[in-house]
Structure formats: C-alpha cells, structure tokens
PDB file of N, CA and C in Angstrom:
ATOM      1  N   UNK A   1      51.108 -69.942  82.479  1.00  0.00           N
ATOM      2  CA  UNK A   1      50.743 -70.161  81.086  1.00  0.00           C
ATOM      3  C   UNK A   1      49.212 -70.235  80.995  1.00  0.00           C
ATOM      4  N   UNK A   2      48.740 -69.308  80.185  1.00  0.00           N
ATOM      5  CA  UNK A   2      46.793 -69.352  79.729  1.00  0.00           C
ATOM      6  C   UNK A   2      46.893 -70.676  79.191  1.00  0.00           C
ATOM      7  N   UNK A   3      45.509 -70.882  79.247  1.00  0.00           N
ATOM      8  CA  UNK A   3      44.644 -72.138  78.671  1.00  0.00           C
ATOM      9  C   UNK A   3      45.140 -72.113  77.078  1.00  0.00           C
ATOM     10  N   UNK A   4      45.153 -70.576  76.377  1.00  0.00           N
ATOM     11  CA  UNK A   4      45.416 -70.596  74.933  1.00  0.00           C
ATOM     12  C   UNK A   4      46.806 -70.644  74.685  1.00  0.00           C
ATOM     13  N   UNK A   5      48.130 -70.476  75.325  1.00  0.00           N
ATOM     14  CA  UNK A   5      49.038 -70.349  75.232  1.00  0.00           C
ATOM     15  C   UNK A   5      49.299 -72.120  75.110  1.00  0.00           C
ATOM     16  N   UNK A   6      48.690 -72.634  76.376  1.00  0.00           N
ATOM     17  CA  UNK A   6      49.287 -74.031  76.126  1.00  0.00           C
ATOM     18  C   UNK A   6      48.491 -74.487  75.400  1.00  0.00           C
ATOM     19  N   UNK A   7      47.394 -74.390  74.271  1.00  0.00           N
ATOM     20  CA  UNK A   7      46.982 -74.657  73.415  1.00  0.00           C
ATOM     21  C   UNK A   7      48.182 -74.306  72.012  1.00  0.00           C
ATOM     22  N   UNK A   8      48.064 -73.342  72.154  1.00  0.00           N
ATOM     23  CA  UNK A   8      48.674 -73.205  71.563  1.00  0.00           C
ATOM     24  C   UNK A   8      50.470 -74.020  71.036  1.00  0.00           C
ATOM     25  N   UNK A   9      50.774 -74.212  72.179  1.00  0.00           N
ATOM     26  CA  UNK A   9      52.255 -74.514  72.708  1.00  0.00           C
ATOM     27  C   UNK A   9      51.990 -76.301  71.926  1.00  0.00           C
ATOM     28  N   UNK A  10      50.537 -76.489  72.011  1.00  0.00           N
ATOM     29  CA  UNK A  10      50.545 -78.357  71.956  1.00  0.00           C
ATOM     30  C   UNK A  10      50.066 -77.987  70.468  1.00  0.00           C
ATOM     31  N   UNK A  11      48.995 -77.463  69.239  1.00  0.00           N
ATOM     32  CA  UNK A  11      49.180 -77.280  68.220  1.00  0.00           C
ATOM     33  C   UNK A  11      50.643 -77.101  67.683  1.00  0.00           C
ATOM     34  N   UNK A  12      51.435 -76.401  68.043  1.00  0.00           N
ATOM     35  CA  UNK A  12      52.639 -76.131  67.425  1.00  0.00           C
ATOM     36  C   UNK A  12      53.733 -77.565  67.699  1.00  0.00           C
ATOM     37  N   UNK A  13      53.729 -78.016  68.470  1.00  0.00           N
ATOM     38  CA  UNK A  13      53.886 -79.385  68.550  1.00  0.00           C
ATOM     39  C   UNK A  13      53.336 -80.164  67.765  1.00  0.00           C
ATOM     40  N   UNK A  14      52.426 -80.620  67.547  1.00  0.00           N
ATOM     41  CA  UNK A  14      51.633 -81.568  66.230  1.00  0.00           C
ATOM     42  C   UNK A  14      52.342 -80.682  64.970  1.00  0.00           C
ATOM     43  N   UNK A  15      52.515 -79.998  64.813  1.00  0.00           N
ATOM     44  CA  UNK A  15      53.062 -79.618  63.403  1.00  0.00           C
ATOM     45  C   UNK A  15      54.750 -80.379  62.847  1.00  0.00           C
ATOM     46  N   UNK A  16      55.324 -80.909  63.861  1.00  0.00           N
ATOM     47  CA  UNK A  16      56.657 -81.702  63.361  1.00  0.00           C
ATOM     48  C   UNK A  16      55.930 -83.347  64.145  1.00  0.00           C
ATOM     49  N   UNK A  17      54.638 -83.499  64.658  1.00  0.00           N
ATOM     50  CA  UNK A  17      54.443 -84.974  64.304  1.00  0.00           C
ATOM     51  C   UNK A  17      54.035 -85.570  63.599  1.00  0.00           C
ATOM     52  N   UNK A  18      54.136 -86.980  63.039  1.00  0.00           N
ATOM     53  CA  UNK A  18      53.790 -87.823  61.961  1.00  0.00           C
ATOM     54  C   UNK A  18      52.541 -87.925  62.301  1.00  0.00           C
ATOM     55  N   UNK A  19      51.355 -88.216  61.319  1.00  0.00           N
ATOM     56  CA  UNK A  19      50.538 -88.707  61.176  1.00  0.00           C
ATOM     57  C   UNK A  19      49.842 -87.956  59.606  1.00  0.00           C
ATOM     58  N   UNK A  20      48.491 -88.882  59.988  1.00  0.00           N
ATOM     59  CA  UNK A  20      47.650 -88.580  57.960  1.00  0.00           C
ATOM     60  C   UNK A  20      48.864 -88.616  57.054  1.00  0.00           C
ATOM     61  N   UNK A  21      49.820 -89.533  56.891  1.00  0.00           N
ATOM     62  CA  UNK A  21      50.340 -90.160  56.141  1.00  0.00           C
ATOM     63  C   UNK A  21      51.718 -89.429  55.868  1.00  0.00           C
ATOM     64  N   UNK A  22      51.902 -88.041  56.671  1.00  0.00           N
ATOM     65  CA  UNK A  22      53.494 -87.190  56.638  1.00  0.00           C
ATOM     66  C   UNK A  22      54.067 -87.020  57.595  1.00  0.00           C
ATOM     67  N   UNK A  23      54.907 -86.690  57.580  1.00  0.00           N
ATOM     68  CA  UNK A  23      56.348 -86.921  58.406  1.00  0.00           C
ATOM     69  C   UNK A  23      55.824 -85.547  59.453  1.00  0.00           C
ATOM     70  N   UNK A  24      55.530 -84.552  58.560  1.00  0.00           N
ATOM     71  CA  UNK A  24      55.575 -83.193  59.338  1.00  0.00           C
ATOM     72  C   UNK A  24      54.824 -82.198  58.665  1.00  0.00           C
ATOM     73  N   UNK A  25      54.758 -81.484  58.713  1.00  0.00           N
ATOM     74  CA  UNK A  25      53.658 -80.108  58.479  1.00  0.00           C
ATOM     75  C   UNK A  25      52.599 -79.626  58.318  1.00  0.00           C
ATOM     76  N   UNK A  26      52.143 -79.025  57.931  1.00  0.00           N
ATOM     77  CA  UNK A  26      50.539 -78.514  57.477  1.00  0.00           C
ATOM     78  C   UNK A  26      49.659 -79.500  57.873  1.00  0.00           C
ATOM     79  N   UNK A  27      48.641 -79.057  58.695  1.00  0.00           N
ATOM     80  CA  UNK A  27      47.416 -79.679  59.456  1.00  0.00           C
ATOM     81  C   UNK A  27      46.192 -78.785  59.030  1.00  0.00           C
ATOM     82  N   UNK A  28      44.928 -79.563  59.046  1.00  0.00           N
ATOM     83  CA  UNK A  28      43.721 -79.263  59.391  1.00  0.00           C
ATOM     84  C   UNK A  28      43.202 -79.701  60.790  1.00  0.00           C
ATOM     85  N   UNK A  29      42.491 -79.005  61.525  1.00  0.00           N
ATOM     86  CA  UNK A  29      41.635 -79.632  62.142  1.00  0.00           C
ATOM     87  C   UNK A  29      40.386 -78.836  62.669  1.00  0.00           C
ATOM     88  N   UNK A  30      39.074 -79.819  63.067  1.00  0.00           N
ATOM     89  CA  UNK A  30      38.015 -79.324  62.968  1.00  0.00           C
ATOM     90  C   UNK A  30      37.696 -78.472  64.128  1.00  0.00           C
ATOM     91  N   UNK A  31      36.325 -77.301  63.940  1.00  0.00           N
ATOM     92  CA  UNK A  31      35.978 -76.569  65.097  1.00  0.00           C
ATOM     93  C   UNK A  31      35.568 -77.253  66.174  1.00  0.00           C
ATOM     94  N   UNK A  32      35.509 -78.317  66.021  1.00  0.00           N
ATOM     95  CA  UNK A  32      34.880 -79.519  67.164  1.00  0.00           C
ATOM     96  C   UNK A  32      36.462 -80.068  67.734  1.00  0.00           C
ATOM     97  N   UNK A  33      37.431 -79.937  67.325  1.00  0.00           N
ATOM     98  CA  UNK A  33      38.892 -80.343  68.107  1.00  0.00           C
ATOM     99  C   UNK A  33      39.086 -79.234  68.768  1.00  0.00           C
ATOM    100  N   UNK A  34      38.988 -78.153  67.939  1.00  0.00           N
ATOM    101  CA  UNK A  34      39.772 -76.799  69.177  1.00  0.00           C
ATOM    102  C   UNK A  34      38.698 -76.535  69.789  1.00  0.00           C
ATOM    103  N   UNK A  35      37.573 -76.716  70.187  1.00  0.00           N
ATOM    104  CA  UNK A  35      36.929 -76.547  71.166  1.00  0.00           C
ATOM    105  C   UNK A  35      37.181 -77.804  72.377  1.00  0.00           C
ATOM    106  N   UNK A  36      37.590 -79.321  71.995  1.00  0.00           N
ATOM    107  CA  UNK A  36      38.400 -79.988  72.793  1.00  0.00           C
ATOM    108  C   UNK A  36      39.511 -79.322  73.133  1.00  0.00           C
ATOM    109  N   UNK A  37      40.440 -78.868  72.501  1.00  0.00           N
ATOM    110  CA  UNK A  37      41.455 -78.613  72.595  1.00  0.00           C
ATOM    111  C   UNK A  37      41.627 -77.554  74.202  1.00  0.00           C
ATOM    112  N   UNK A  38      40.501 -76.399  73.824  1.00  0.00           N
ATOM    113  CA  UNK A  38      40.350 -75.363  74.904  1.00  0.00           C
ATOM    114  C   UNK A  38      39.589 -75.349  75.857  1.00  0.00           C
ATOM    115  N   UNK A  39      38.793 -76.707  76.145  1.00  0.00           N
ATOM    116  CA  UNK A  39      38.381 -77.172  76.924  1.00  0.00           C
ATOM    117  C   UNK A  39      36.665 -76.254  76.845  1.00  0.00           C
ATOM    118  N   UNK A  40      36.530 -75.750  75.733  1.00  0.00           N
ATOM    119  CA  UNK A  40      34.996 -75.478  76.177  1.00  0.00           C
ATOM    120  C   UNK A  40      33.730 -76.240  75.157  1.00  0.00           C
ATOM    121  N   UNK A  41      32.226 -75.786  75.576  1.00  0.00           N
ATOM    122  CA  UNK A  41      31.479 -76.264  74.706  1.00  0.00           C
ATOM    123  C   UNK A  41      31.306 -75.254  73.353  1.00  0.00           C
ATOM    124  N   UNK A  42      31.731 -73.789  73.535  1.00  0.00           N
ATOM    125  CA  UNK A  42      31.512 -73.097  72.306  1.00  0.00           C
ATOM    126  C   UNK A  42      32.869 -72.427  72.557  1.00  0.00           C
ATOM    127  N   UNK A  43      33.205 -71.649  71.156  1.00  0.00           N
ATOM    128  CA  UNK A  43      34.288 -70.628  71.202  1.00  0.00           C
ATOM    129  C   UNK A  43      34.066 -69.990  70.107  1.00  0.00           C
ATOM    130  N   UNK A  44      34.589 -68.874  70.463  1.00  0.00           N
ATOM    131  CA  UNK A  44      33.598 -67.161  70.246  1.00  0.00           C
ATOM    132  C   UNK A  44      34.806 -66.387  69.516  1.00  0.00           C
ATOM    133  N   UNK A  45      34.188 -65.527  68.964  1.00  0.00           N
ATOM    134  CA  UNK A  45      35.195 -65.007  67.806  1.00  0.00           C
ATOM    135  C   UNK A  45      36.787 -64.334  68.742  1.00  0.00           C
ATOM    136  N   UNK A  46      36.438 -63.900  69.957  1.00  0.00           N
ATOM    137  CA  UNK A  46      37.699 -63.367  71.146  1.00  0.00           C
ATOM    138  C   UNK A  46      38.494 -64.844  71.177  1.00  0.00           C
ATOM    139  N   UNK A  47      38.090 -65.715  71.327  1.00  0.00           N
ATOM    140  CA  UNK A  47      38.607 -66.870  71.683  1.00  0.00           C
ATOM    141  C   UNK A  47      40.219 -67.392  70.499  1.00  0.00           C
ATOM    142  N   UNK A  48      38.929 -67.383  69.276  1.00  0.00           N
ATOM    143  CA  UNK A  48      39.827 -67.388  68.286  1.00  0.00           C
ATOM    144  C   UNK A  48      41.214 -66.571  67.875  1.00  0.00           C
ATOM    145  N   UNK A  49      40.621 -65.640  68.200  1.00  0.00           N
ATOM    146  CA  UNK A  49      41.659 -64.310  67.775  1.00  0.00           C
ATOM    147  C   UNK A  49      42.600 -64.492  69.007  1.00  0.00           C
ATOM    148  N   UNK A  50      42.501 -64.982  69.991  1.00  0.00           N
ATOM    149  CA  UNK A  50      43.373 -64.769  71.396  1.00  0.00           C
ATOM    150  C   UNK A  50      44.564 -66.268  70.914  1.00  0.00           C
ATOM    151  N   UNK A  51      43.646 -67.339  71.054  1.00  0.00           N
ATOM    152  CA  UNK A  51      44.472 -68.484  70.377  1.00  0.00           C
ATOM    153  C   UNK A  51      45.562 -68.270  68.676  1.00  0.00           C
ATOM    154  N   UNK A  52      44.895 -67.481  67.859  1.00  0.00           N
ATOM    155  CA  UNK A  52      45.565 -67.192  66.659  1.00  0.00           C
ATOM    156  C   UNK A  52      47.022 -66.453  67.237  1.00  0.00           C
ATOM    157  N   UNK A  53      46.553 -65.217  67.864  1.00  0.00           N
ATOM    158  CA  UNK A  53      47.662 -64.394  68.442  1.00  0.00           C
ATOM    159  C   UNK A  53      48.671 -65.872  69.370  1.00  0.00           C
ATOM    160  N   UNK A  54      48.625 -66.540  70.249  1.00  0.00           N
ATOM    161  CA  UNK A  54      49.630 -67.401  70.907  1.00  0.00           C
ATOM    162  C   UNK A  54      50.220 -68.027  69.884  1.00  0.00           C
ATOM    163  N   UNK A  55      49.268 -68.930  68.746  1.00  0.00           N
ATOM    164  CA  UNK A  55      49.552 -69.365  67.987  1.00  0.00           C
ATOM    165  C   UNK A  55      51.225 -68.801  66.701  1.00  0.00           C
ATOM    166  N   UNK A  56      50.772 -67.464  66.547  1.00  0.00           N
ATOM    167  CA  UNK A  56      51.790 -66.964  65.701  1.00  0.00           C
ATOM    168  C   UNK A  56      53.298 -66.533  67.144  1.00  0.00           C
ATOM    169  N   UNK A  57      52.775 -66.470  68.657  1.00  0.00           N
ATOM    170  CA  UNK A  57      53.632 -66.302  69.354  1.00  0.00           C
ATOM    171  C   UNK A  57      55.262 -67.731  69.047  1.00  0.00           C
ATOM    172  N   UNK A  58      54.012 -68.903  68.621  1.00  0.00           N
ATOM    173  CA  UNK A  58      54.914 -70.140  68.517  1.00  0.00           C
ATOM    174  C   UNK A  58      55.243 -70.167  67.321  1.00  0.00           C
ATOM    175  N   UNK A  59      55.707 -69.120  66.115  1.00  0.00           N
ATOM    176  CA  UNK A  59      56.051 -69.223  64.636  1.00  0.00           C
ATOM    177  C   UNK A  59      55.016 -69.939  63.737  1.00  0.00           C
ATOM    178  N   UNK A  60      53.764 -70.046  64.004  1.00  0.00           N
ATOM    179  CA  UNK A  60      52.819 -70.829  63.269  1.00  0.00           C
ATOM    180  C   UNK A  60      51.407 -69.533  62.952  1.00  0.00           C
ATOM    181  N   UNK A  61      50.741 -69.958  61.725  1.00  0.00           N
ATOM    182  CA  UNK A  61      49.523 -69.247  61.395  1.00  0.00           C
ATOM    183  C   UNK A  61      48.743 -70.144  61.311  1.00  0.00           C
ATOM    184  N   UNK A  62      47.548 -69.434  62.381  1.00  0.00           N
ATOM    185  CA  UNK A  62      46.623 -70.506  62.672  1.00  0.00           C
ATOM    186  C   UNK A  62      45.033 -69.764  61.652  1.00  0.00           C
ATOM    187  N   UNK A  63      44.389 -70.492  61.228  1.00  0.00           N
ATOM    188  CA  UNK A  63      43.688 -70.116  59.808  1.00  0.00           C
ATOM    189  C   UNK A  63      42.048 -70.417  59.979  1.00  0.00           C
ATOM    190  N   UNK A  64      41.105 -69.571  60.309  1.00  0.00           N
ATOM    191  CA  UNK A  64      39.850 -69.848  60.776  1.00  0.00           C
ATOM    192  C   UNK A  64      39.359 -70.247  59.382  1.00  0.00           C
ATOM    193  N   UNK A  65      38.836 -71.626  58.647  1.00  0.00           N
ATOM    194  CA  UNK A  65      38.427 -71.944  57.511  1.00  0.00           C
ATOM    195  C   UNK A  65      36.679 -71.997  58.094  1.00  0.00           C
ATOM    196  N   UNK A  66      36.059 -71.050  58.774  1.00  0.00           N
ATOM    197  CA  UNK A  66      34.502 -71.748  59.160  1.00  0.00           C
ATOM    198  C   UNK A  66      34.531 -73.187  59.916  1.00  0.00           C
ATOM    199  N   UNK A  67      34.414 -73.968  59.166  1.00  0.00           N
ATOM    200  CA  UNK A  67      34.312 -75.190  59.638  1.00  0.00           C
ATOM    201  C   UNK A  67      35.355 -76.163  60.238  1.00  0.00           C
ATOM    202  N   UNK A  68      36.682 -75.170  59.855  1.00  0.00           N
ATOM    203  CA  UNK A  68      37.693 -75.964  60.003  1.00  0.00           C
ATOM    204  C   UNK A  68      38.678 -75.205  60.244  1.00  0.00           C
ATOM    205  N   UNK A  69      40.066 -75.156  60.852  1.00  0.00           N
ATOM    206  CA  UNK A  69      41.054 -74.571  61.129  1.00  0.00           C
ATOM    207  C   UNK A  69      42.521 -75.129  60.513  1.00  0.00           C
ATOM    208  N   UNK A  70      43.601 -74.385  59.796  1.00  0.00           N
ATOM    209  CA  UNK A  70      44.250 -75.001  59.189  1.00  0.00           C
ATOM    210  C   UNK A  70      45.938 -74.015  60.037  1.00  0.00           C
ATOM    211  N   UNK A  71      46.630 -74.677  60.151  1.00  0.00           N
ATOM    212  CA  UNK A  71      47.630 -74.250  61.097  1.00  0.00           C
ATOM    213  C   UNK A  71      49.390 -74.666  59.821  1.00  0.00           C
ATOM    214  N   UNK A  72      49.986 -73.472  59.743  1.00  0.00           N
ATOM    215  CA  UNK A  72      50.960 -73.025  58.870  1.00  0.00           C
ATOM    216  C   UNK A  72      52.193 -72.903  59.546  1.00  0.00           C
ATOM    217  N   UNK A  73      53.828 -73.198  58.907  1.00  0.00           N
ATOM    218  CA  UNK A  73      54.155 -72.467  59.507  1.00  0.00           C
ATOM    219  C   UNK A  73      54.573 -70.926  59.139  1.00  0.00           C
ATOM    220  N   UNK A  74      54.686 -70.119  59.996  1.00  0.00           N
ATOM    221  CA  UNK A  74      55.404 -68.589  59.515  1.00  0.00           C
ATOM    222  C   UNK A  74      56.141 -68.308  58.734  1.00  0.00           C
ATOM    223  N   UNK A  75      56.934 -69.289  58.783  1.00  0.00           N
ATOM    224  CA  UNK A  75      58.219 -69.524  57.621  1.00  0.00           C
ATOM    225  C   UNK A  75      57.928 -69.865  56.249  1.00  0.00           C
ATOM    226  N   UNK A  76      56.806 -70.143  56.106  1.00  0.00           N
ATOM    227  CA  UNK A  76      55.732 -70.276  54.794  1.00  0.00           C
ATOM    228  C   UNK A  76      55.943 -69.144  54.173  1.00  0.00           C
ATOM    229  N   UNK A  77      55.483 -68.147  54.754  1.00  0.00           N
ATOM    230  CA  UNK A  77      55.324 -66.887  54.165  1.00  0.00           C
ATOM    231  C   UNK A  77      56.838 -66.075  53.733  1.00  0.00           C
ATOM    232  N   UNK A  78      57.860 -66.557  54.419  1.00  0.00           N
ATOM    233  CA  UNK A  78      59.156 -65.705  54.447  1.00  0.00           C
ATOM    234  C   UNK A  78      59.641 -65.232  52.907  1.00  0.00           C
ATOM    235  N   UNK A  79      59.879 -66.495  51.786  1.00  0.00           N
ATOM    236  CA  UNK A  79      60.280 -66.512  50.903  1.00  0.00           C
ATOM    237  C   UNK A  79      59.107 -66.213  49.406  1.00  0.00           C
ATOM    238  N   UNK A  80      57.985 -65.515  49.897  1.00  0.00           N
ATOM    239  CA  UNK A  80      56.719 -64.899  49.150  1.00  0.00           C
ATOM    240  C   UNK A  80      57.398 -63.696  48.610  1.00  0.00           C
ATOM    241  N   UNK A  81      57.346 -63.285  47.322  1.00  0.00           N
ATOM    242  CA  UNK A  81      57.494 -62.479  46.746  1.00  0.00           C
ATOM    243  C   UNK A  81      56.867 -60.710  47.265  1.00  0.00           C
ATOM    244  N   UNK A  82      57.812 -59.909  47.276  1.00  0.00           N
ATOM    245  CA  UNK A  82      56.824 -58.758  47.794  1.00  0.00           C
ATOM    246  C   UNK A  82      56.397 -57.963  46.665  1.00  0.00           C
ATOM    247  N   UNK A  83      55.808 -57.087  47.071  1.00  0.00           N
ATOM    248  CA  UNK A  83      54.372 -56.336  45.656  1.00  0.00           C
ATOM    249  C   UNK A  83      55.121 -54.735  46.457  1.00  0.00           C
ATOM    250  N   UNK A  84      55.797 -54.438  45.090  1.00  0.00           N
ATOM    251  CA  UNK A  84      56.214 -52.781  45.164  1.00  0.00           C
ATOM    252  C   UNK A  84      55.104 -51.975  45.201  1.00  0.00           C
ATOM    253  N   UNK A  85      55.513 -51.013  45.253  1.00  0.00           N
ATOM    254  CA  UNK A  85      54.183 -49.852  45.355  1.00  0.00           C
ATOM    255  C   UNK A  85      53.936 -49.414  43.960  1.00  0.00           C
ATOM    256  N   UNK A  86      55.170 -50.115  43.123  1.00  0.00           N
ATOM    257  CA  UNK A  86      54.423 -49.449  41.510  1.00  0.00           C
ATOM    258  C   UNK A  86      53.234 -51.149  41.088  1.00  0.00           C
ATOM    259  N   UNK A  87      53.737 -51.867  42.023  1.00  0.00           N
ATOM    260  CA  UNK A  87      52.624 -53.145  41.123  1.00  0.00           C
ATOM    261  C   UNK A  87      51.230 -52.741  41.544  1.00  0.00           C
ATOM    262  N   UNK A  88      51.503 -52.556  42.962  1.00  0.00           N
ATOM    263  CA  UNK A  88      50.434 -52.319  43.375  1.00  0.00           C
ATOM    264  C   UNK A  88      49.178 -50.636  42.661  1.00  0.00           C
ATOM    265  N   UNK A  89      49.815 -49.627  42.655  1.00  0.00           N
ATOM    266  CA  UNK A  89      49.326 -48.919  42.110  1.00  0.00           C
ATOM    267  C   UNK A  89      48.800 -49.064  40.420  1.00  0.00           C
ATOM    268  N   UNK A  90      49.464 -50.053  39.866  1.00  0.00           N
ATOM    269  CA  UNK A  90      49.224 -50.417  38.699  1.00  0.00           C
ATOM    270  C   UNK A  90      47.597 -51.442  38.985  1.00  0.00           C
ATOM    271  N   UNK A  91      47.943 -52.051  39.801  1.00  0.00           N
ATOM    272  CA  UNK A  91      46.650 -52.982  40.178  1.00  0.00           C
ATOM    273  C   UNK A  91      45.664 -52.589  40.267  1.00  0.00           C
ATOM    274  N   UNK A  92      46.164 -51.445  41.238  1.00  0.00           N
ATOM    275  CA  UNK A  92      44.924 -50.341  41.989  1.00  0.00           C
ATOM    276  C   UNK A  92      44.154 -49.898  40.810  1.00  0.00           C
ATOM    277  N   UNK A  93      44.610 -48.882  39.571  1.00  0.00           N
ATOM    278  CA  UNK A  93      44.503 -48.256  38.773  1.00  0.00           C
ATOM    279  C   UNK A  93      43.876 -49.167  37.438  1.00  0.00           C
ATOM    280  N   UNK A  94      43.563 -50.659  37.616  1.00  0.00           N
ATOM    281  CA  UNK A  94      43.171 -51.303  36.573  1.00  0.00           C
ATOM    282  C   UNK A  94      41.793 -51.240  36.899  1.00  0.00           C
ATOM    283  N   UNK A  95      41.435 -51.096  38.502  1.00  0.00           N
ATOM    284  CA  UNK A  95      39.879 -51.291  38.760  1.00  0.00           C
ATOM    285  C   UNK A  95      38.851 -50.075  38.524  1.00  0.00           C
TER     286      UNK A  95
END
C-alpha cells in the first residue's frame, strides 16, 4: 500500500466518524493537515492529483479548495440530475 493510498484509506475513514458536532459526513480540512497527513513539508500539484485519484479509489471526492481541502462522498453525486444534449445545446446557443 503507497503512502497516498493509506492516506487515503484513513481520510475515507474520518468520513463515518463523529466529530465538529456530526455523526458523519462531509469534512474540511486544511493544506497544513494533508501535508501531516502525507508525511511531507510541501505537496505539489502530482501529489494532489495522485491522493485525489486513491481518494475516489475509496468512493469519496476529495476537493482542492486552495487553502483547504473538502472530502465528499461519490454517492453525492449519484442522484444529480443529468443535462441532455438538447439543454445543453440550448445553453451553449444562449452565449
């Protein structure tokens, strides 16, 4: 198991533990934790993208906010409405 995988593996874990006042889900945390997290002093745009990718390996979207990182789960997205190709071309065609 990579360094980002079991990073990964322990983010996706904190997502069904309690704390900041809920039972379970949706987290923030800062660029100064996942650089604890991965054990270095900086982390570089490869870094991110390598951890995001493990991250969605564990059903979760992990969310570069700049300053901050916000971690989802996948299943968020399941029940999102989809955009036909006539909405979309209608959209397209307003600009």
């Amino acid at each position: 198991m990579t360094q980002f995988q079991k990073a990964a593996a322990q983010l996706a874990s904190l997502y069904s533990d309690s704390f900041g006042g809920k039972e379970s889900g949706r987290y923030r945390l800062s660029a100064k934790q996942v650089r604890e997290l991965l054990g270095r002093k900086r982390i570089y745009h490869d870094d991110i993208a390598q951890l995001t990718r493990d991250t969605l390996e564990e059903g979760y979207i992990l969310i570069d906010m700049d300053s901050f990182f916000v971690l989802l789960s996948a299943n968020t997205f399941v029940n999102y409405r989809r955009v036909s190709g006539d909405a979309l071309q209608t959209a397209m065609a307003r600009l």
